[in-house]
PDB file of N, CA and C in Angstrom:
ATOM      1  N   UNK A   1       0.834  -1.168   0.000  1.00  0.00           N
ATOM      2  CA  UNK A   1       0.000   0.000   0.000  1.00  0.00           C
ATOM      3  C   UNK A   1       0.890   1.246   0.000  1.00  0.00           C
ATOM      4  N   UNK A   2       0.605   2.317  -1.173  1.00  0.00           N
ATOM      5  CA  UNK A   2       1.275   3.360  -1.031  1.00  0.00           C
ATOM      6  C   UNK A   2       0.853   4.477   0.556  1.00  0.00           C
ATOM      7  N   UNK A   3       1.787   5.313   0.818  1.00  0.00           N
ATOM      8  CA  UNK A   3       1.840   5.879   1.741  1.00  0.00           C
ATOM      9  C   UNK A   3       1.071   7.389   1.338  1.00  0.00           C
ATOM     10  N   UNK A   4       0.304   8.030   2.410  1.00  0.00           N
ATOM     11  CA  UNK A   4      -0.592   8.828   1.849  1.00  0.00           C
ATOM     12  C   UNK A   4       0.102  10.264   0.681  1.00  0.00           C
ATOM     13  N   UNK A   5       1.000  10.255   1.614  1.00  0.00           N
ATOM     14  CA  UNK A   5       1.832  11.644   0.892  1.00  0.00           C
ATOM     15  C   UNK A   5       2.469  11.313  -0.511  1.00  0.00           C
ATOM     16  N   UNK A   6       2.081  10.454  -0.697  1.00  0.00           N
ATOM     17  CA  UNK A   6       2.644   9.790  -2.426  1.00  0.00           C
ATOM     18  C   UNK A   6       0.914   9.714  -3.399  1.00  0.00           C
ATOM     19  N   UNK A   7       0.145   9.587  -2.329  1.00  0.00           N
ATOM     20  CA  UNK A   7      -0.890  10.133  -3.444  1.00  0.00           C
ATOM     21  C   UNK A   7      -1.506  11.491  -3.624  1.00  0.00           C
ATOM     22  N   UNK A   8      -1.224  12.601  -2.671  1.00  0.00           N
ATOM     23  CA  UNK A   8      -1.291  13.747  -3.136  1.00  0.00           C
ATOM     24  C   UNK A   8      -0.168  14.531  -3.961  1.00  0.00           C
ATOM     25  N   UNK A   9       0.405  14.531  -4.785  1.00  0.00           N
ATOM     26  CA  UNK A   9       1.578  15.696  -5.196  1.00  0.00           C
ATOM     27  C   UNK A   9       1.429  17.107  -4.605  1.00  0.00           C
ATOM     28  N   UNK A  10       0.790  17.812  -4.252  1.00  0.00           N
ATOM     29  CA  UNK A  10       0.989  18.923  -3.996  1.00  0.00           C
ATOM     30  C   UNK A  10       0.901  18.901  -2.452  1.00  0.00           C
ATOM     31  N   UNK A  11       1.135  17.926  -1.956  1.00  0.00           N
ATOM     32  CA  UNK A  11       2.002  18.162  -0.474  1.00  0.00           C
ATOM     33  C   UNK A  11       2.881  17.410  -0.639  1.00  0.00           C
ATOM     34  N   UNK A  12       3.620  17.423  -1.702  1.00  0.00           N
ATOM     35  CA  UNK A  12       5.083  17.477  -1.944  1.00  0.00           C
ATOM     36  C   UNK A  12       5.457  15.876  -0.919  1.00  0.00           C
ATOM     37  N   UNK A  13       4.378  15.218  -1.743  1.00  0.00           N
ATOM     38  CA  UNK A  13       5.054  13.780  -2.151  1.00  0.00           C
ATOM     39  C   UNK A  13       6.087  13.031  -2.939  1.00  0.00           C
ATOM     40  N   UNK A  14       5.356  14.048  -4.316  1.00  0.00           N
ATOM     41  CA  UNK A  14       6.069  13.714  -5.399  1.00  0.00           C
ATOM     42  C   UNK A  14       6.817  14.601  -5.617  1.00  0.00           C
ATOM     43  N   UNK A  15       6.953  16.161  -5.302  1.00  0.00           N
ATOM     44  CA  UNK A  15       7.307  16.761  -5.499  1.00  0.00           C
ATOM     45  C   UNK A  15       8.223  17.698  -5.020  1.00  0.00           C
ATOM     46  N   UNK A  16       9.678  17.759  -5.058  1.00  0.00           N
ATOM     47  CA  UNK A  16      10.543  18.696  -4.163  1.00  0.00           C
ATOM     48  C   UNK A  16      10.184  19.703  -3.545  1.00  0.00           C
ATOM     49  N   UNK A  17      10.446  20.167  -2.349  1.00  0.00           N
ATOM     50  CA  UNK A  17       9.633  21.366  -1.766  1.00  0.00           C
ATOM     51  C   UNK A  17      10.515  22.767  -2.406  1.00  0.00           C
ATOM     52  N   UNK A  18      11.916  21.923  -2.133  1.00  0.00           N
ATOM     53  CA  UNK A  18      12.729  23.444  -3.344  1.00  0.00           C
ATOM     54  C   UNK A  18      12.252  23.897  -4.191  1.00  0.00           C
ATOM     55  N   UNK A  19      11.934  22.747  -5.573  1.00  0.00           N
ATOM     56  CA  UNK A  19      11.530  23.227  -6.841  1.00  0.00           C
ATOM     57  C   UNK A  19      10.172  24.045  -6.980  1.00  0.00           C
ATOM     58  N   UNK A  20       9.736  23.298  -6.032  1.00  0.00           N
ATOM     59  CA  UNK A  20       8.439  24.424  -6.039  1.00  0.00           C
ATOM     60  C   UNK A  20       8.576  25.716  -5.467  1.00  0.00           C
ATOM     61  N   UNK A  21       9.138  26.020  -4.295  1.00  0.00           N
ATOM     62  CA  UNK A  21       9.448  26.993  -4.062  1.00  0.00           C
ATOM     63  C   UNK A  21       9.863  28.434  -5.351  1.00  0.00           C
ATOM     64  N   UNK A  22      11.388  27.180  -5.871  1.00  0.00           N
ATOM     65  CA  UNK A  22      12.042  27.699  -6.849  1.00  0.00           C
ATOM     66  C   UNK A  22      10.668  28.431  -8.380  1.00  0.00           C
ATOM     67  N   UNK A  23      10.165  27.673  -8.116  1.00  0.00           N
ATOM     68  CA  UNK A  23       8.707  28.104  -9.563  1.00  0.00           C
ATOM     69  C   UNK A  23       7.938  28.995  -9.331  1.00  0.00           C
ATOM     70  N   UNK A  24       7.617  28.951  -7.672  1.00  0.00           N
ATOM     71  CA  UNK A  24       6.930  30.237  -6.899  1.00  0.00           C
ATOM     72  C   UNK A  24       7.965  31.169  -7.230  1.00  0.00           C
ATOM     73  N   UNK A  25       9.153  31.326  -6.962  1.00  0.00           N
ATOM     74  CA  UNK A  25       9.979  32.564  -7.028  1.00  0.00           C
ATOM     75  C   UNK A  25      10.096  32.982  -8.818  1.00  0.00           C
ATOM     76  N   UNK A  26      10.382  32.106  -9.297  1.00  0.00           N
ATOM     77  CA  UNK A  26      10.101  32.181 -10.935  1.00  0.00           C
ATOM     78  C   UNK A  26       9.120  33.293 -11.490  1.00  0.00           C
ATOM     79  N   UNK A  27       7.499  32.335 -11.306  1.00  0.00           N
ATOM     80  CA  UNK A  27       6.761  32.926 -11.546  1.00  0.00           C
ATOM     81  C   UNK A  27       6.612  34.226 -11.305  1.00  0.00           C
ATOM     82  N   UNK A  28       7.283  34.970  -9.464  1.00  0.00           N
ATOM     83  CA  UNK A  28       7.162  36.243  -9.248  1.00  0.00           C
ATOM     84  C   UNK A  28       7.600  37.062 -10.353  1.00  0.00           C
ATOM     85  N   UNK A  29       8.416  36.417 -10.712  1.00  0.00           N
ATOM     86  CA  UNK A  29       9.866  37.318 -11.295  1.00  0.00           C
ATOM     87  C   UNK A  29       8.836  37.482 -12.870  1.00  0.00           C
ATOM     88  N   UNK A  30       8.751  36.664 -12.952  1.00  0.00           N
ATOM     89  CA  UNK A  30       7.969  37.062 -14.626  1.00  0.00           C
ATOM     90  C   UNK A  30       6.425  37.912 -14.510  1.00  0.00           C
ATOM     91  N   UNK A  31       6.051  37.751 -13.603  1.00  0.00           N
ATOM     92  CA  UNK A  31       4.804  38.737 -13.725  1.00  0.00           C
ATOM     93  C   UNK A  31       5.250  39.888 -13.300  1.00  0.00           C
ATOM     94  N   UNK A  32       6.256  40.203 -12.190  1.00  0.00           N
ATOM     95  CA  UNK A  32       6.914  41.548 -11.541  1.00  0.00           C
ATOM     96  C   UNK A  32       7.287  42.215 -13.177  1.00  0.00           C
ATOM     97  N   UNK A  33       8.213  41.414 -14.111  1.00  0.00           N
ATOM     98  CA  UNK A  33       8.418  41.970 -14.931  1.00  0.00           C
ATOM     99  C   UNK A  33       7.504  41.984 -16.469  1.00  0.00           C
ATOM    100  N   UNK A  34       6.198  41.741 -16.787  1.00  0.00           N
ATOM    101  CA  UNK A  34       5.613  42.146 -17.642  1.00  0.00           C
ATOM    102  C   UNK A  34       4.545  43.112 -17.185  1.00  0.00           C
ATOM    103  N   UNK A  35       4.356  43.125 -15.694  1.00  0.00           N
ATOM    104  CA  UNK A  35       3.705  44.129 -15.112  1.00  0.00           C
ATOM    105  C   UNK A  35       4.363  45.562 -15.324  1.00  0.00           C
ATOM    106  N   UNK A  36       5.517  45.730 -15.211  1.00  0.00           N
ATOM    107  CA  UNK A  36       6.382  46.588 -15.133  1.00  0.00           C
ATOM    108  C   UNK A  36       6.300  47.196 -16.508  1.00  0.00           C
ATOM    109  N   UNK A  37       6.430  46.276 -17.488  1.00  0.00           N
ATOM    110  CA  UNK A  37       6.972  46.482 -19.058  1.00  0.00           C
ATOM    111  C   UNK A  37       5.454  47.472 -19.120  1.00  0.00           C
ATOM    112  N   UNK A  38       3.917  46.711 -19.152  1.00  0.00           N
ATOM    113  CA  UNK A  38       3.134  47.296 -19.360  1.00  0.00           C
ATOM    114  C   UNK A  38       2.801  48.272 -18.846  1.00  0.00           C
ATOM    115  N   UNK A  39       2.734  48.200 -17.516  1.00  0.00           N
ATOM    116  CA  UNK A  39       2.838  49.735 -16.963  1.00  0.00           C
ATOM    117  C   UNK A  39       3.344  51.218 -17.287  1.00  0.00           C
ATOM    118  N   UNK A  40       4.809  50.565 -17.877  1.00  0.00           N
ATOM    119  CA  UNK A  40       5.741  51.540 -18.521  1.00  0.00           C
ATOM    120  C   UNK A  40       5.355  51.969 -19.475  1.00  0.00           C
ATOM    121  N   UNK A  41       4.371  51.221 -20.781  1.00  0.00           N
ATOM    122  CA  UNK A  41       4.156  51.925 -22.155  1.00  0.00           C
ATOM    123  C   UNK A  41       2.976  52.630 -21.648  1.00  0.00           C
ATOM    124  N   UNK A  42       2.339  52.151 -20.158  1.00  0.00           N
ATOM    125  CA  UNK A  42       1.210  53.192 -20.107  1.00  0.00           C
ATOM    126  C   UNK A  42       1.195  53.976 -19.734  1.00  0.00           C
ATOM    127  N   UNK A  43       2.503  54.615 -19.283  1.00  0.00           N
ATOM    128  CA  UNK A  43       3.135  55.828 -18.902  1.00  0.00           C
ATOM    129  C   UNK A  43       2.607  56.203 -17.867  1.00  0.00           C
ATOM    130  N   UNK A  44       2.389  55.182 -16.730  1.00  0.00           N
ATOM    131  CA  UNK A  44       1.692  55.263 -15.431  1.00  0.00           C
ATOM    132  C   UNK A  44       3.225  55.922 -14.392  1.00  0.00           C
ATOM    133  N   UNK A  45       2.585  56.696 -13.082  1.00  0.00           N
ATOM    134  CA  UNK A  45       3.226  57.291 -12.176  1.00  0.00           C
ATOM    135  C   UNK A  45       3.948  56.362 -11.478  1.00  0.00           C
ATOM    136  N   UNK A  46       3.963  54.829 -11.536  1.00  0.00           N
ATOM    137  CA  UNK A  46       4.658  54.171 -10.720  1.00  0.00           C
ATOM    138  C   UNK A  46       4.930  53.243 -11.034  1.00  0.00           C
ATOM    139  N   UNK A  47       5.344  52.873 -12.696  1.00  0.00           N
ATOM    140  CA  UNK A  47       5.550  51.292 -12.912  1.00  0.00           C
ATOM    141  C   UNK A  47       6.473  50.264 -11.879  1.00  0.00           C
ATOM    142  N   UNK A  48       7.642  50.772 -11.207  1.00  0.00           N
ATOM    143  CA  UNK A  48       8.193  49.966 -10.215  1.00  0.00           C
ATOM    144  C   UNK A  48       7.305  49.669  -8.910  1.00  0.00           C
ATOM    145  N   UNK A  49       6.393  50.510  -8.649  1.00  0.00           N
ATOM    146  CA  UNK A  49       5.770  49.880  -7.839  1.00  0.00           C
ATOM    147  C   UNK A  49       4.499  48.955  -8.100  1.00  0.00           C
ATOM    148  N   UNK A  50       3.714  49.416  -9.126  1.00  0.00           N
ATOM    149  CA  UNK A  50       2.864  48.498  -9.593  1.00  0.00           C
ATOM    150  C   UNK A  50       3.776  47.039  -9.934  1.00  0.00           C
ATOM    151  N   UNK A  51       4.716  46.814 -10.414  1.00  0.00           N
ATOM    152  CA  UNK A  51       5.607  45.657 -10.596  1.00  0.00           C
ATOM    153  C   UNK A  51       6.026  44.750  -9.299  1.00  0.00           C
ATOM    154  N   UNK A  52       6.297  45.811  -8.518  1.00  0.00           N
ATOM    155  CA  UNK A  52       6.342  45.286  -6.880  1.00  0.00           C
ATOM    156  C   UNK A  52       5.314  44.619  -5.936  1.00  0.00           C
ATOM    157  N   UNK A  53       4.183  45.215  -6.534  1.00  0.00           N
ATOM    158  CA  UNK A  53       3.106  44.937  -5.521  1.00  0.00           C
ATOM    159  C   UNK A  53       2.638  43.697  -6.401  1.00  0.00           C
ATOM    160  N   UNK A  54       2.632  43.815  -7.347  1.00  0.00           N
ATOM    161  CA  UNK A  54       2.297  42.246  -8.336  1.00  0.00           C
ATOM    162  C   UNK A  54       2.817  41.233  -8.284  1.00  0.00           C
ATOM    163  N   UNK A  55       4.444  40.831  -8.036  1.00  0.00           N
ATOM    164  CA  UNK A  55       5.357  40.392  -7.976  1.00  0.00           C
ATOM    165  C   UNK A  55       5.160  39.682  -6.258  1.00  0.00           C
ATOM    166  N   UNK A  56       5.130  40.908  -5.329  1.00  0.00           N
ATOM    167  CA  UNK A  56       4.978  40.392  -3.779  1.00  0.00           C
ATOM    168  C   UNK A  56       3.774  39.890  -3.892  1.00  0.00           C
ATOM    169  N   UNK A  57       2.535  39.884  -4.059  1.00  0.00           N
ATOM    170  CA  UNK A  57       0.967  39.588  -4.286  1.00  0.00           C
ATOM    171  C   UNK A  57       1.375  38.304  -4.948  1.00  0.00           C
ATOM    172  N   UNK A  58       1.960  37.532  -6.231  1.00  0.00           N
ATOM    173  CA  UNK A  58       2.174  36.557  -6.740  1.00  0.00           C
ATOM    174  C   UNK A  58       2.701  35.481  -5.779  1.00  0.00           C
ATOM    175  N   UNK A  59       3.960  36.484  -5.047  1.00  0.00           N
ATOM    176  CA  UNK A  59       5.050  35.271  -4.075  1.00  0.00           C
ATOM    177  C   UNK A  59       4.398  34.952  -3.198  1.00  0.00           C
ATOM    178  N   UNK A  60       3.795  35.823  -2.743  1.00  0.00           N
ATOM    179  CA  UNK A  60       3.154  35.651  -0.944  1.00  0.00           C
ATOM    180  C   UNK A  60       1.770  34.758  -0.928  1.00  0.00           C
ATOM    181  N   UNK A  61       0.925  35.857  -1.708  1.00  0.00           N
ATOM    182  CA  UNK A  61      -0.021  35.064  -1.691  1.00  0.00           C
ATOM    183  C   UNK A  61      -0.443  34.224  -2.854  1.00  0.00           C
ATOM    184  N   UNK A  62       0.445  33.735  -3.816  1.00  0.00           N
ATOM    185  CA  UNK A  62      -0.165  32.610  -4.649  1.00  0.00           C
ATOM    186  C   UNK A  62      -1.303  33.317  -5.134  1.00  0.00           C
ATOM    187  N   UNK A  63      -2.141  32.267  -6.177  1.00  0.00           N
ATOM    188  CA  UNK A  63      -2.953  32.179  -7.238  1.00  0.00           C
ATOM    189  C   UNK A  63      -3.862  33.322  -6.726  1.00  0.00           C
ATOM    190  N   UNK A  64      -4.655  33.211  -5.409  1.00  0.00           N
ATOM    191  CA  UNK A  64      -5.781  34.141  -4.972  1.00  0.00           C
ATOM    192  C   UNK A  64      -5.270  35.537  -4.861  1.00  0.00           C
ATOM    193  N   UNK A  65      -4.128  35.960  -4.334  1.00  0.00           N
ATOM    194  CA  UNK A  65      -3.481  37.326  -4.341  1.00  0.00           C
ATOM    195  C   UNK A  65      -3.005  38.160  -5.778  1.00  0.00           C
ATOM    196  N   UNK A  66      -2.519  36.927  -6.466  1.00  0.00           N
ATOM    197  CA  UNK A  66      -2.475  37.716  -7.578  1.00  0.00           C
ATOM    198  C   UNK A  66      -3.634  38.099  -8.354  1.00  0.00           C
ATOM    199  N   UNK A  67      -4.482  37.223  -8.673  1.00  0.00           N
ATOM    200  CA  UNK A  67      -5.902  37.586  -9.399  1.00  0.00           C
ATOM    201  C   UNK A  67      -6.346  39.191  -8.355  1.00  0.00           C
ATOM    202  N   UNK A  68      -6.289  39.126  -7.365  1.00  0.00           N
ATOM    203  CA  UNK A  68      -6.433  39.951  -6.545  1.00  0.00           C
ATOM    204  C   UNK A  68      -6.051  41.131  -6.775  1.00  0.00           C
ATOM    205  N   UNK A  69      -5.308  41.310  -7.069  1.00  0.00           N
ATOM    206  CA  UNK A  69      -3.474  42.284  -7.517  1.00  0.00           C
ATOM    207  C   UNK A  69      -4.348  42.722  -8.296  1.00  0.00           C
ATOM    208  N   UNK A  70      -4.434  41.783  -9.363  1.00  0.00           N
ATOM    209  CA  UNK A  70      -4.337  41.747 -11.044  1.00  0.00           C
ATOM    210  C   UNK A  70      -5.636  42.776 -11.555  1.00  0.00           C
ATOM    211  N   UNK A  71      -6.737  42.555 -10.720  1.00  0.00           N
ATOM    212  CA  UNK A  71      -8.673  43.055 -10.752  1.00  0.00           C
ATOM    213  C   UNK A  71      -8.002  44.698 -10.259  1.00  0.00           C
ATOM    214  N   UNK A  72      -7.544  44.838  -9.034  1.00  0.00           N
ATOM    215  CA  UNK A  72      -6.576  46.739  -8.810  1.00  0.00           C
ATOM    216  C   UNK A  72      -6.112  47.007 -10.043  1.00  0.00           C
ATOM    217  N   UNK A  73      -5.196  46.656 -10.126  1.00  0.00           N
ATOM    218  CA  UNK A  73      -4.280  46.788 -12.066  1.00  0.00           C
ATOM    219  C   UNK A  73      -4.872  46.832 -13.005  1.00  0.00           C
ATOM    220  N   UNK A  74      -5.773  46.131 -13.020  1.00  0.00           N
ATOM    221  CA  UNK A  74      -7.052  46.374 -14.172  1.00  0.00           C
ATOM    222  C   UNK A  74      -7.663  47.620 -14.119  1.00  0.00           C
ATOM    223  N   UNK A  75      -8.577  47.178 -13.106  1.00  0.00           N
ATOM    224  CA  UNK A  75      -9.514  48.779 -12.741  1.00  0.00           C
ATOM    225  C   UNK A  75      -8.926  50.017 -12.705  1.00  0.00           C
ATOM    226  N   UNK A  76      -7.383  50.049 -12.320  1.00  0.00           N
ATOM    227  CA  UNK A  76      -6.681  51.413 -11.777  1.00  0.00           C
ATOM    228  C   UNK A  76      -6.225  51.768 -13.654  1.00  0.00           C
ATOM    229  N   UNK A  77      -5.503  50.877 -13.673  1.00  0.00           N
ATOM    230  CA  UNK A  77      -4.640  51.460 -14.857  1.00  0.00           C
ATOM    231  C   UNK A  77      -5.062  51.074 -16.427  1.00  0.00           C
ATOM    232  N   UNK A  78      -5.380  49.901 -16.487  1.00  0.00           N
ATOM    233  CA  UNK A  78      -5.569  49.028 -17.773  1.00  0.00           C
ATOM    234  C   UNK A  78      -6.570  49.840 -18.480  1.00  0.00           C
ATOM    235  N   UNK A  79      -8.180  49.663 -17.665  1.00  0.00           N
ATOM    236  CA  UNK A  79      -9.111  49.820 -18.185  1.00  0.00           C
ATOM    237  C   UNK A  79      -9.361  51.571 -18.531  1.00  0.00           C
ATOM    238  N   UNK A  80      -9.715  51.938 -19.639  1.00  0.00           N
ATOM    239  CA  UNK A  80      -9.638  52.809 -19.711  1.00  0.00           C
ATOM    240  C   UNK A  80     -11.145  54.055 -19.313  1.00  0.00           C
TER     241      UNK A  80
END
């Protein structure tokens, strides 16, 4: 009989707790920086911080924080 933590993967049965980590930090890094890029052609007052707060919102809080982030960023800047 397998052992329980080998049939969930995402409590890192199957899965290194580094690498995931490492993909969480990844991912920050790539939304910090297309947040940034777009911000910048929209010639907004704070692209480093809008990049920052997207980026920390991604790392910290995962999937729910960023959508979170993402609906501010929309409404504030995107939408016209």
């Amino acid at each position: 009989m397998l052992p329980d933590a080998a049939l969930v993967p995402l409590q890192f049965g199957l899965i290194d707790p580094g690498l995931f980590g490492l993909l969480n930090v990844l991912v920050a890094v790539v939304v910090g920086y297309f947040t940034y890029q777009d911000a910048k052609t929209r010639r907004t007052d704070s692209p480093k911080l809008w990049a920052g707060g997207m980026a920390l919102a991604s790392l910290l809080l995962n999937l729910l924080g960023f959508l979170l982030a993402f609906a501010v960023y929309y409404l504030v800047v995107i939408r016209d």
